[in-house]
C-alpha atoms as a PDB file:
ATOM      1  CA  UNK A   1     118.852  22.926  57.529  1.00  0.00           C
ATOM      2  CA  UNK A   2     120.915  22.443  54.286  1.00  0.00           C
ATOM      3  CA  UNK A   3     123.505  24.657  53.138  1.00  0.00           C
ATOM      4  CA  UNK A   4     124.435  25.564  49.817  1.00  0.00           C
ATOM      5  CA  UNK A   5     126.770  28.104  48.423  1.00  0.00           C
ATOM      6  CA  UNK A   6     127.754  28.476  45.116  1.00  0.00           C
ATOM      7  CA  UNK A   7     129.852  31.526  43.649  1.00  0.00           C
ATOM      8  CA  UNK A   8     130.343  32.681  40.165  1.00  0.00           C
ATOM      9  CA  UNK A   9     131.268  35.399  37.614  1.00  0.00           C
ATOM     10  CA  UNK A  10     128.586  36.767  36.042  1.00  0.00           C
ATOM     11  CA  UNK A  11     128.376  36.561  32.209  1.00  0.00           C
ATOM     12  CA  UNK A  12     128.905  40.238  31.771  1.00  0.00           C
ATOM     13  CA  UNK A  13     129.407  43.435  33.595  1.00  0.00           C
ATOM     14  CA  UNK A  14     126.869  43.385  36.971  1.00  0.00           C
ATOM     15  CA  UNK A  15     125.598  45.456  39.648  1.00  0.00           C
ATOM     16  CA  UNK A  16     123.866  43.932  42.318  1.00  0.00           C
ATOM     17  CA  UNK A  17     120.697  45.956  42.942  1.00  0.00           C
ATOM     18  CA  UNK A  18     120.789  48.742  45.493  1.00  0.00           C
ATOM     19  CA  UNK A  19     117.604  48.297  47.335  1.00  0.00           C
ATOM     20  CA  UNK A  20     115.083  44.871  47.682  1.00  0.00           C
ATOM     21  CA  UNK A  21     111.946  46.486  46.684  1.00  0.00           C
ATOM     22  CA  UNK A  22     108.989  48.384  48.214  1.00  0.00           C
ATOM     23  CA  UNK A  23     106.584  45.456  48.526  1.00  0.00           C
ATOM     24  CA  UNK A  24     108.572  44.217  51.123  1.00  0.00           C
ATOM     25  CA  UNK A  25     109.699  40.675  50.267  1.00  0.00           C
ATOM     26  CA  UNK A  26     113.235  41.121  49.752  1.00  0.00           C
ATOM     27  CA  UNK A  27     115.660  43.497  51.752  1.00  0.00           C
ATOM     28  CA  UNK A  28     119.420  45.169  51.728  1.00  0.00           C
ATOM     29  CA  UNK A  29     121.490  44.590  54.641  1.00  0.00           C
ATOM     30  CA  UNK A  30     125.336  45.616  54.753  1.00  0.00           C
ATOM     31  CA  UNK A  31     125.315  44.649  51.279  1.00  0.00           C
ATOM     32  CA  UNK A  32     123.920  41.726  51.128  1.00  0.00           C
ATOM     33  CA  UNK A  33     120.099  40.685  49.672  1.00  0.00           C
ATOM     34  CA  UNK A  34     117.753  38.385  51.344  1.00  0.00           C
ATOM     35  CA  UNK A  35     114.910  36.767  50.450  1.00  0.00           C
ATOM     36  CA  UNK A  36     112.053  34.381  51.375  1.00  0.00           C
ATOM     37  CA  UNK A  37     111.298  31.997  48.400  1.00  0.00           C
ATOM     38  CA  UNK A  38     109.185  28.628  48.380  1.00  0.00           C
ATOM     39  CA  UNK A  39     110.126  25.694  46.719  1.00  0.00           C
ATOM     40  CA  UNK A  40     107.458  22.734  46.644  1.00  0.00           C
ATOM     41  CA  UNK A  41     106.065  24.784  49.073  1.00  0.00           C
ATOM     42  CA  UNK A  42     109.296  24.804  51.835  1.00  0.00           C
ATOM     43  CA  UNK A  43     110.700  27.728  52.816  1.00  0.00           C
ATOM     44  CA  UNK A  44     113.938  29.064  51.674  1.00  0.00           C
ATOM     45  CA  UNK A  45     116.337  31.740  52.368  1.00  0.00           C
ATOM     46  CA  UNK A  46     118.392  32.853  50.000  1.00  0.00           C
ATOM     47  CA  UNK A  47     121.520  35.365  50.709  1.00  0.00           C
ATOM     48  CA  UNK A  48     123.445  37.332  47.360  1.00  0.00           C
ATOM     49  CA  UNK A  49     126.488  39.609  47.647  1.00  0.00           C
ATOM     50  CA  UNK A  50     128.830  40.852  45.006  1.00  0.00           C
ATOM     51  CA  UNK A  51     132.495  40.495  46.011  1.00  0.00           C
ATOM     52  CA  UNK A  52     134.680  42.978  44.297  1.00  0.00           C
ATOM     53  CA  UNK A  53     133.512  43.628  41.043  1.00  0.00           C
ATOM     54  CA  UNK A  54     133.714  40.257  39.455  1.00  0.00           C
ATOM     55  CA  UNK A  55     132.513  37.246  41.723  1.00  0.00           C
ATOM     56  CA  UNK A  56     128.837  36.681  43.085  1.00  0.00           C
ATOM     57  CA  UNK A  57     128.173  34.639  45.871  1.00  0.00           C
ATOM     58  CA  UNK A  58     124.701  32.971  46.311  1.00  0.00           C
ATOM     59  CA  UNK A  59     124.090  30.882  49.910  1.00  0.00           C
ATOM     60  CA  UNK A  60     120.708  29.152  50.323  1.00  0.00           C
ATOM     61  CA  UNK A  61     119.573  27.613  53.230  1.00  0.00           C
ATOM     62  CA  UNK A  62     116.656  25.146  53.048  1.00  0.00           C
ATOM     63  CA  UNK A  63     115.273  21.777  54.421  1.00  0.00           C
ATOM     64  CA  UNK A  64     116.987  20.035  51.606  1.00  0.00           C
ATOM     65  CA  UNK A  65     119.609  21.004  48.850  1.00  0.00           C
ATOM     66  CA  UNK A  66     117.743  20.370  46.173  1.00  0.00           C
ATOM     67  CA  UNK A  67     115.156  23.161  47.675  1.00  0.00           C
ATOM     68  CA  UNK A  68     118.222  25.150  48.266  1.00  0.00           C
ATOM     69  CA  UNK A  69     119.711  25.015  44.587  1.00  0.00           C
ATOM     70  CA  UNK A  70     116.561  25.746  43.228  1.00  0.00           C
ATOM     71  CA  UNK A  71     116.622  28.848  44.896  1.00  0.00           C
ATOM     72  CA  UNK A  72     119.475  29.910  43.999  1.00  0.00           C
ATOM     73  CA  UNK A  73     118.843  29.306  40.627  1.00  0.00           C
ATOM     74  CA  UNK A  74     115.518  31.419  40.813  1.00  0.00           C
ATOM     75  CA  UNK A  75     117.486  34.136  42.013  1.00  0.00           C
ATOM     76  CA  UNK A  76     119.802  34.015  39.333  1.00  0.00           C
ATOM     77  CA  UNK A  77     117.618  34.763  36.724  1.00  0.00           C
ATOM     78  CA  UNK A  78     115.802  37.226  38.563  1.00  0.00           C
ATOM     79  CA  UNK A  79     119.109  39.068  39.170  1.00  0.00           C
ATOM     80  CA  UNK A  80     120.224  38.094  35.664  1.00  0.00           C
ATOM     81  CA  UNK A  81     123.873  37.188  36.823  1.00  0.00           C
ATOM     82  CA  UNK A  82     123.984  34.527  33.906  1.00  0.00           C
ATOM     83  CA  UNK A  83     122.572  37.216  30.980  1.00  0.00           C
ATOM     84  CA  UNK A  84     125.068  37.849  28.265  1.00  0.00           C
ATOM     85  CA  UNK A  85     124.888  40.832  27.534  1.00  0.00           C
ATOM     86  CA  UNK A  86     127.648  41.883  25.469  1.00  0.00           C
ATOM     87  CA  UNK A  87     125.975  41.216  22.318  1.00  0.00           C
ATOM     88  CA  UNK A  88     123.116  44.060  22.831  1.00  0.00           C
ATOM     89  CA  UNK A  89     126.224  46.166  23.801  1.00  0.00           C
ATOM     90  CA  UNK A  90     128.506  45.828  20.677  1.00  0.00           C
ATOM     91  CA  UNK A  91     125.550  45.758  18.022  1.00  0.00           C
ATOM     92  CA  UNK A  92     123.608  49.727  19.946  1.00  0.00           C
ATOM     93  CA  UNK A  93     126.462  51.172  22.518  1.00  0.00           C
ATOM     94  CA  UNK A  94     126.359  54.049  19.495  1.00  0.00           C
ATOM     95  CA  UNK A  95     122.392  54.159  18.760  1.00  0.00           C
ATOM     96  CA  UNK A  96     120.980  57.412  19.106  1.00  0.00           C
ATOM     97  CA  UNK A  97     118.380  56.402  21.745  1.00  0.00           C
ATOM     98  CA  UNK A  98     119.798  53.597  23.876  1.00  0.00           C
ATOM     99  CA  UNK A  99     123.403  54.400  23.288  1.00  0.00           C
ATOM    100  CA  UNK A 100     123.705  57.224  25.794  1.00  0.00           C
ATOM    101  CA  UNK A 101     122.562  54.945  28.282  1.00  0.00           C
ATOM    102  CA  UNK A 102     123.796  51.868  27.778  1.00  0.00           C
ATOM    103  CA  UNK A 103     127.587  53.484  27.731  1.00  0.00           C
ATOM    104  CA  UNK A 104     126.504  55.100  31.010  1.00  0.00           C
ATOM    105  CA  UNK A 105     124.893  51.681  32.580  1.00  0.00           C
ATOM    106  CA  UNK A 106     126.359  48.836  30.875  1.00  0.00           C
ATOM    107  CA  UNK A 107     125.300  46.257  34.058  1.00  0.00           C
ATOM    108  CA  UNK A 108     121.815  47.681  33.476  1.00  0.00           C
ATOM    109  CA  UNK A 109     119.057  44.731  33.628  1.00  0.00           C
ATOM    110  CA  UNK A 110     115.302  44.266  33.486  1.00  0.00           C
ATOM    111  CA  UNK A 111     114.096  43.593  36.822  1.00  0.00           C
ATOM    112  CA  UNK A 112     112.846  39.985  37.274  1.00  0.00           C
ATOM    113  CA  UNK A 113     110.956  38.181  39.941  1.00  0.00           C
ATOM    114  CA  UNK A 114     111.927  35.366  41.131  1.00  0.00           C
ATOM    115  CA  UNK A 115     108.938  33.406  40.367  1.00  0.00           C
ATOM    116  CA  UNK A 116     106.825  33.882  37.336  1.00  0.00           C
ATOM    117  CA  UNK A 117     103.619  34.522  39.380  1.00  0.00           C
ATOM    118  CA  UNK A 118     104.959  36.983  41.474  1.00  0.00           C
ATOM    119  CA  UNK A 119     105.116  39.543  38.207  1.00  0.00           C
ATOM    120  CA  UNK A 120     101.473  38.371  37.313  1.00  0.00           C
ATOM    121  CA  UNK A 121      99.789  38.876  40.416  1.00  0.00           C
ATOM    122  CA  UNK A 122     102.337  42.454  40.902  1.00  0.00           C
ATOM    123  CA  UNK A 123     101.359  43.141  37.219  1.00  0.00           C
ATOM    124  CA  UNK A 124      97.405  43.215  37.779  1.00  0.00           C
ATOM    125  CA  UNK A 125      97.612  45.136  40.674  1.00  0.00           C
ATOM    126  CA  UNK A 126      99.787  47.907  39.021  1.00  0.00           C
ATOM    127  CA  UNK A 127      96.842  47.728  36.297  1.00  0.00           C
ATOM    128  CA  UNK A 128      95.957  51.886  35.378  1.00  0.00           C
ATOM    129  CA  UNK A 129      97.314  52.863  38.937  1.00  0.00           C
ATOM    130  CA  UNK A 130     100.530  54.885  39.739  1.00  0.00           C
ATOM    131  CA  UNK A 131     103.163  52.578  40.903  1.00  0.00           C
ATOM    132  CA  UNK A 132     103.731  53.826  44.083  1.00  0.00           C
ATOM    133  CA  UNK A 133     100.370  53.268  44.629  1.00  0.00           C
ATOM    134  CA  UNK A 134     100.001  49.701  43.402  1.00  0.00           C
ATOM    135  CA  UNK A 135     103.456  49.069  45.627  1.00  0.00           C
ATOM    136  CA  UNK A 136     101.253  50.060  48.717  1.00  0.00           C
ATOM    137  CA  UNK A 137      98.702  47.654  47.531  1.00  0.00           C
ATOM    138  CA  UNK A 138     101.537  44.799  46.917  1.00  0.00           C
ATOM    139  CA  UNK A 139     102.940  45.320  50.301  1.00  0.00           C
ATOM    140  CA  UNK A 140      99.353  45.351  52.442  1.00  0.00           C
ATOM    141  CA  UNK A 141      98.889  41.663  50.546  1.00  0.00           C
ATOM    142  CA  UNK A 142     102.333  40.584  51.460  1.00  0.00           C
ATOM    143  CA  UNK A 143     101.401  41.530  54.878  1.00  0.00           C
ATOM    144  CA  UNK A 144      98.157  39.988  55.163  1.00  0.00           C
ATOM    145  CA  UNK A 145      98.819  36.756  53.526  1.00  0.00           C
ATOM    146  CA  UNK A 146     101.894  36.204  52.274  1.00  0.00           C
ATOM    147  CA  UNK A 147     104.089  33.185  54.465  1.00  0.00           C
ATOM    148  CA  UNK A 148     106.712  34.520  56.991  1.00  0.00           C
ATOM    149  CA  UNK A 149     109.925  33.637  58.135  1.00  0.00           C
ATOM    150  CA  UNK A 150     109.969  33.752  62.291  1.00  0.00           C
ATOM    151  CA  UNK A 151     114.095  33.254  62.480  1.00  0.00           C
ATOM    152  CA  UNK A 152     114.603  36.508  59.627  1.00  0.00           C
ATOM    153  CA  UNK A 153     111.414  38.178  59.670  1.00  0.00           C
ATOM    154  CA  UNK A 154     111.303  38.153  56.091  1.00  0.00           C
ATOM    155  CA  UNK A 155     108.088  37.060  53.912  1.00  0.00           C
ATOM    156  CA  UNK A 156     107.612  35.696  50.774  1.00  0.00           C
ATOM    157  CA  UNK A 157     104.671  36.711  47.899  1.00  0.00           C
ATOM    158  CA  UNK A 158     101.387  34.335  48.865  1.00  0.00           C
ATOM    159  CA  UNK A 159     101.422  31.450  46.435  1.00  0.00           C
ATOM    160  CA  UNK A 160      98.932  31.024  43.891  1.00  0.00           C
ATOM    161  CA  UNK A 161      97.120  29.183  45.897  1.00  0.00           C
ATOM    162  CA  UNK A 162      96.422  31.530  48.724  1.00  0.00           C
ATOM    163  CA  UNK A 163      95.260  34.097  46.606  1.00  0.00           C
ATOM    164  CA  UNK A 164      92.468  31.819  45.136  1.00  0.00           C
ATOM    165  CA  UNK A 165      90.659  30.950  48.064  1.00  0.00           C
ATOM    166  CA  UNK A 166      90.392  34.861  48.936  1.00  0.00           C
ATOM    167  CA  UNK A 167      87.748  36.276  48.688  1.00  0.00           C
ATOM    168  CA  UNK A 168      88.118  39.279  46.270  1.00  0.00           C
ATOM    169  CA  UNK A 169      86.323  41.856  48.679  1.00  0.00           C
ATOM    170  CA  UNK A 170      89.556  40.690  50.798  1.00  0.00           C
ATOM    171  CA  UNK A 171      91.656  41.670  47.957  1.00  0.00           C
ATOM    172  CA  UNK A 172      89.869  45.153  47.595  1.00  0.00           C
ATOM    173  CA  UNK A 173      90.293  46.025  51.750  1.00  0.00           C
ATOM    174  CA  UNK A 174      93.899  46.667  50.637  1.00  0.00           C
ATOM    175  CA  UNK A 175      92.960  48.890  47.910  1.00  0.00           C
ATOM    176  CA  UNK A 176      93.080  46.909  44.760  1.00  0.00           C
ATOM    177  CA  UNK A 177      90.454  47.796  42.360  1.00  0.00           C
ATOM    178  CA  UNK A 178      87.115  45.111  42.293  1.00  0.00           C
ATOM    179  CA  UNK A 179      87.949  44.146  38.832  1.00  0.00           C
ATOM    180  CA  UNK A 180      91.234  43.359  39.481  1.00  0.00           C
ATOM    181  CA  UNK A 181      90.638  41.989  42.294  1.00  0.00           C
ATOM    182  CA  UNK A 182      88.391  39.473  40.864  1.00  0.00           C
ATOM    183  CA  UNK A 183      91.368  39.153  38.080  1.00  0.00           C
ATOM    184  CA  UNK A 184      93.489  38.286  40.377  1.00  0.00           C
ATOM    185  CA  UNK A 185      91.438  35.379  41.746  1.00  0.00           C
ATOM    186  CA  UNK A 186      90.627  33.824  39.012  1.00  0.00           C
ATOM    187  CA  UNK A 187      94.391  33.543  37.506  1.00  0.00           C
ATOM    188  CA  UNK A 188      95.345  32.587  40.838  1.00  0.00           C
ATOM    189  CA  UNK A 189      92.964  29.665  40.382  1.00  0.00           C
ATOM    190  CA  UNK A 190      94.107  28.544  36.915  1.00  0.00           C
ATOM    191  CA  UNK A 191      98.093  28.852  37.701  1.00  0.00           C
ATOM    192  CA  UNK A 192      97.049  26.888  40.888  1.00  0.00           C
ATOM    193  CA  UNK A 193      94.868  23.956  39.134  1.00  0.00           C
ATOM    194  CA  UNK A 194      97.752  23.690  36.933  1.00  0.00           C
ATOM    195  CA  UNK A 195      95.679  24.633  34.088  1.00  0.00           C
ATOM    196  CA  UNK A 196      97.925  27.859  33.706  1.00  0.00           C
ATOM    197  CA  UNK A 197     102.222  26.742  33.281  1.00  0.00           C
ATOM    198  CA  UNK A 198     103.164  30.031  33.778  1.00  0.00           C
ATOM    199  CA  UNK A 199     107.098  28.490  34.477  1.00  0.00           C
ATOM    200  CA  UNK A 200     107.700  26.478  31.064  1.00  0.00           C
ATOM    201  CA  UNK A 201     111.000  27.051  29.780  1.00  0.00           C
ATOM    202  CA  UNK A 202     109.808  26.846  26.039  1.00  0.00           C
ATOM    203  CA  UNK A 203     108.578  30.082  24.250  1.00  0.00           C
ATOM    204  CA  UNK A 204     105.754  28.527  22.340  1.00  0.00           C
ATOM    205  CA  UNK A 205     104.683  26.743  25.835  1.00  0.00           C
ATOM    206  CA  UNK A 206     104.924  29.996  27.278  1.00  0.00           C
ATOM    207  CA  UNK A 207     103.066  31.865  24.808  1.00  0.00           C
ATOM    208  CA  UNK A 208     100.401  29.535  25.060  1.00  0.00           C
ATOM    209  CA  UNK A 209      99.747  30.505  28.445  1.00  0.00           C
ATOM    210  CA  UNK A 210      99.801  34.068  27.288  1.00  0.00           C
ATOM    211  CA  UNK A 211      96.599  33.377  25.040  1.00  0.00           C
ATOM    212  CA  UNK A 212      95.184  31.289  28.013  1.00  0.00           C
ATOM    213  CA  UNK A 213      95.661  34.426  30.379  1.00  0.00           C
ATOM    214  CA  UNK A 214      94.334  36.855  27.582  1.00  0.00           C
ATOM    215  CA  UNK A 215      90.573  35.004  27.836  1.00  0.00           C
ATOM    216  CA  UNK A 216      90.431  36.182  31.416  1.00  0.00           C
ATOM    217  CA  UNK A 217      88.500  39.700  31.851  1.00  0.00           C
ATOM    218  CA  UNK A 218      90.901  42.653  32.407  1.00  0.00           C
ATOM    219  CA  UNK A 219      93.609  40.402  32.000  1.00  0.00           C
ATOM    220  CA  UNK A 220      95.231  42.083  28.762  1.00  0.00           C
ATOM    221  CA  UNK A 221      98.530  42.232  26.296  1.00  0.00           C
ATOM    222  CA  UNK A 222     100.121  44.974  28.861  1.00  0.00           C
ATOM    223  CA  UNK A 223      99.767  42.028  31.779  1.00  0.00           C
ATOM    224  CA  UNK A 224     100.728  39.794  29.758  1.00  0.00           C
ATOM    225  CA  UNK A 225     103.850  41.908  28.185  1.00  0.00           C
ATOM    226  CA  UNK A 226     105.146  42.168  31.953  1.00  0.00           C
ATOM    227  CA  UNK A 227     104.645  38.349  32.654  1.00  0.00           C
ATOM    228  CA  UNK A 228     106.782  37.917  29.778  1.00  0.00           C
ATOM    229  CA  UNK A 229     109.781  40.887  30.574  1.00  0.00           C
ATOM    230  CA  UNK A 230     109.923  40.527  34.348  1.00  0.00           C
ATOM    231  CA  UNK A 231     108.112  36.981  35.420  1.00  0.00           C
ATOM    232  CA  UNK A 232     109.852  35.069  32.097  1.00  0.00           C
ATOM    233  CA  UNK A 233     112.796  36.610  31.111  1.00  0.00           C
ATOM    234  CA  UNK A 234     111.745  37.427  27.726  1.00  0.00           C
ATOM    235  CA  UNK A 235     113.826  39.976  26.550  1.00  0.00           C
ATOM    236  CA  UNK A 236     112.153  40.188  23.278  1.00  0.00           C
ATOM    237  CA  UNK A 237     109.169  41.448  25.115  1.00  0.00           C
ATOM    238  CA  UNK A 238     108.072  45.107  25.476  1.00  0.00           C
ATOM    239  CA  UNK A 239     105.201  46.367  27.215  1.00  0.00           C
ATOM    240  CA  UNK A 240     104.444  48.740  24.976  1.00  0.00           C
ATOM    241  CA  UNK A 241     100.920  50.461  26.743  1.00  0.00           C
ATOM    242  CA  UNK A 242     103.419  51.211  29.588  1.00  0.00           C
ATOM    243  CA  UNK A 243     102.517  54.811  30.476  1.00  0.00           C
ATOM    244  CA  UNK A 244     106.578  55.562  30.962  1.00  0.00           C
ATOM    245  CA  UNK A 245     107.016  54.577  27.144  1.00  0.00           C
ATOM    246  CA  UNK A 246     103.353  56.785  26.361  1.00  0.00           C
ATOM    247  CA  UNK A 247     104.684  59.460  27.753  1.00  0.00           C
ATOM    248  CA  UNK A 248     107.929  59.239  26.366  1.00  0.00           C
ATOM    249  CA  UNK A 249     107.423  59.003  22.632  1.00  0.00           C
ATOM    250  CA  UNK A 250     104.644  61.695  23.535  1.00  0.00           C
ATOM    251  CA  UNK A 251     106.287  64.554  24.496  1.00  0.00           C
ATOM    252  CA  UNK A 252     109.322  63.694  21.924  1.00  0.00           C
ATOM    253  CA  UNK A 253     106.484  63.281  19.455  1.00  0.00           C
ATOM    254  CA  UNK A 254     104.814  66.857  20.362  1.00  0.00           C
ATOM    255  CA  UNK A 255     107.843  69.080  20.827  1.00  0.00           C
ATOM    256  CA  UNK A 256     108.546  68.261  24.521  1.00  0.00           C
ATOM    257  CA  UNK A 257     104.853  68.429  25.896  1.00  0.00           C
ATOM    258  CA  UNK A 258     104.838  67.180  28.833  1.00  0.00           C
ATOM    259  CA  UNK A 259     101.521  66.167  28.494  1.00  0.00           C
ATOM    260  CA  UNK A 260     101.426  64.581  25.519  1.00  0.00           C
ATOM    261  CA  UNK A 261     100.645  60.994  25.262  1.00  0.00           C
ATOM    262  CA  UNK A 262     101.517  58.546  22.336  1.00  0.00           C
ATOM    263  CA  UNK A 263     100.031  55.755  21.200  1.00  0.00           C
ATOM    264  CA  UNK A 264     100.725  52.121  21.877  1.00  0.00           C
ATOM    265  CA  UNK A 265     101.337  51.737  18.222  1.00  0.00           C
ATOM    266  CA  UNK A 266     104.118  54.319  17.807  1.00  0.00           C
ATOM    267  CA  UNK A 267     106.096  52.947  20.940  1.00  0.00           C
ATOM    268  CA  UNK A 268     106.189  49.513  19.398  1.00  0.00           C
ATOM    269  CA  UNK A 269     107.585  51.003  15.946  1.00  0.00           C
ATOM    270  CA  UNK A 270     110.208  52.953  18.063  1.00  0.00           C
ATOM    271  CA  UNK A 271     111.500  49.524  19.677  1.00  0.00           C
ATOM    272  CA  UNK A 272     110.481  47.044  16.977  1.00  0.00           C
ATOM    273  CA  UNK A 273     113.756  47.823  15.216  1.00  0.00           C
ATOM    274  CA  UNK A 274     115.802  46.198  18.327  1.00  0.00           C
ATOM    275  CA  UNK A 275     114.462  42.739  17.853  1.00  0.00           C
ATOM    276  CA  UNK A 276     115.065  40.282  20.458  1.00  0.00           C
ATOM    277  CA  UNK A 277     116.301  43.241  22.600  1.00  0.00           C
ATOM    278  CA  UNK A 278     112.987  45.213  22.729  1.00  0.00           C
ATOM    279  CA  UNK A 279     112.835  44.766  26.083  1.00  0.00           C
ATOM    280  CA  UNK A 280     116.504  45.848  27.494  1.00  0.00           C
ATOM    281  CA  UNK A 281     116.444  48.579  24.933  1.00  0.00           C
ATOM    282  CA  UNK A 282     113.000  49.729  26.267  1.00  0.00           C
ATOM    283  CA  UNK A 283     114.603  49.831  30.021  1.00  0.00           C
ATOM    284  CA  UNK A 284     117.688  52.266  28.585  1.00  0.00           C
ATOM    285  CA  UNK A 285     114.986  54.562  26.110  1.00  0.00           C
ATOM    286  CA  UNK A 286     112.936  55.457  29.703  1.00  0.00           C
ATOM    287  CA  UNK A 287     116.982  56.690  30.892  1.00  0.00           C
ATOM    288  CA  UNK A 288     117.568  58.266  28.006  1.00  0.00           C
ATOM    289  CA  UNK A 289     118.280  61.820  27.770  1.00  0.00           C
ATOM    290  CA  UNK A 290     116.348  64.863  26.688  1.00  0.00           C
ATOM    291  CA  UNK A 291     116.423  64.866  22.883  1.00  0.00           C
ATOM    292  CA  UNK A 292     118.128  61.928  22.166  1.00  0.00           C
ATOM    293  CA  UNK A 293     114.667  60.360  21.185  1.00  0.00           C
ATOM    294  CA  UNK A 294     114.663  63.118  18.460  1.00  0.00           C
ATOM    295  CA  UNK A 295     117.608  62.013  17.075  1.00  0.00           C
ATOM    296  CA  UNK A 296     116.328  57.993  17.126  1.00  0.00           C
END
């Protein structure tokens, strides 16, 4: 096995996360992440700790280094060392809705997945279901079928390819709903035949495989909208039919209901104003606190 290491100082203020995750792919030990990726379909385990408050240290060990640095670099923009996020800081640290918030949580990021697909497939399972729920669901599939580590014990998210030669009755013994299970399948089978470039670096390639995605059944804007925040990186991305952001504009919207519900229309006027930030701000608006979206 190769060994690569590579330590850095992130681009702005950072907090690495607190827990891996309740599907079960990546874990917290002593302080330190870990995580099963694939690369060209090798394994790859990939180690992150914070040491003191400035310096970052990733260590990947793989069959060969190139495998390893890819890795690592995955895991960087899933973690979002490399954001810059000072700009969103100096232009709403005193906004009425995300200011509170960001003050409080300055290393605050959207969570990413490593890999594109992973917030996909994660996104059409969490389709109309509570997310504790849907993270039972993730977990039973990681379980059943996705590859494992025998040294760490760890696993990794099945690859696109696993998931479309199952069967979607497979899909639904773990509890996912039959439409999405048969969702599931078939974008499994176009990111797999290539037909589907869910990892392009370009926007407008990118957003072509949004429209792609959007001609599959059940397969709509919210999916997409999470592809985009925490599978791309797009943080000019909001998914606005999130029932967090519903319920938040709702009850601000009706007095403090708490069951009041808003429409998807009057979330993306809240955010619109934030620009290519609609994403990060919409991560500090669900921390905000009670009545500052009055004063927005």
């Amino acid at each position: 096995m190769v060994e690569v290491r590579v330590e850095m100082v992130p681009r702005w203020t950072f907090r690495l996360p607190a827990h891996g995750g309740g599907d079960g792919v990546m874990r917290r030990r002593g302080g330190v992440l870990e995580r099963l990726l694939h690369v060209d379909g090798r394994p790859v385990i990939v180690r992150v700790a914070q040491t003191g408050q400035r310096r970052v240290l990733f260590g990947a060990w793989a069959a060969q280094r190139a495998g390893a640095e890819a890795a690592i670099a995955r895991m960087r923009l899933a973690l979002g060392v490399d954001d810059d996020l000072r700009p969103f800081y100096e232009l709403y640290r005193d906004d009425p809705l995300v200011g509170p918030s960001l003050r409080r949580r300055p290393w605050l990021r959207v969570t990413r997945r490593p890999v594109a697909f992973e917030a996909l497939a994660w996104a059409i399972c969490e389709q109309l279901i509570q997310v504790t729920e849907a993270v039972m669901i993730e977990a039973r599939i990681v379980r059943a079928l996705g590859p494992r580590c025998p040294q760490t014990g760890l696993r990794d998210v099945p690859a696109p390819a696993a998931l479309a030669a199952c069967a979607p009755a497979r899909l639904e013994s773990f509890g996912l709903a039959g439409r999405r299970a048969v969702a599931l399948v078939r974008v499994a089978r176009e990111v797999a035949s290539g037909r589907i470039d869910l990892e392009a670096p370009d926007a407008r390639s990118q957003e072509r495989s949004w429209r792609r995605l959007l001609a599959i059944p059940n397969v709509g804007r919210w999916t997409v909208e999470m592809l985009a925040l925490h599978g791309q990186g797009r943080y000019d991305v909001v998914p606005a039919g999130d029932l967090g952001f519903l319920k938040l504009v709702g009850r601000a919207r009706s007095g403090g209901n708490p069951a009041a519900r808003a429409d998807e229309a009057d979330v993306r006027a809240l955010l619109e104003r934030f620009g290519e930030w609609k994403g990060l701000a919409g991560a500090h608006a669900l921390r905000a606190p009670a009545g500052a979206l009055t004063a927005a």
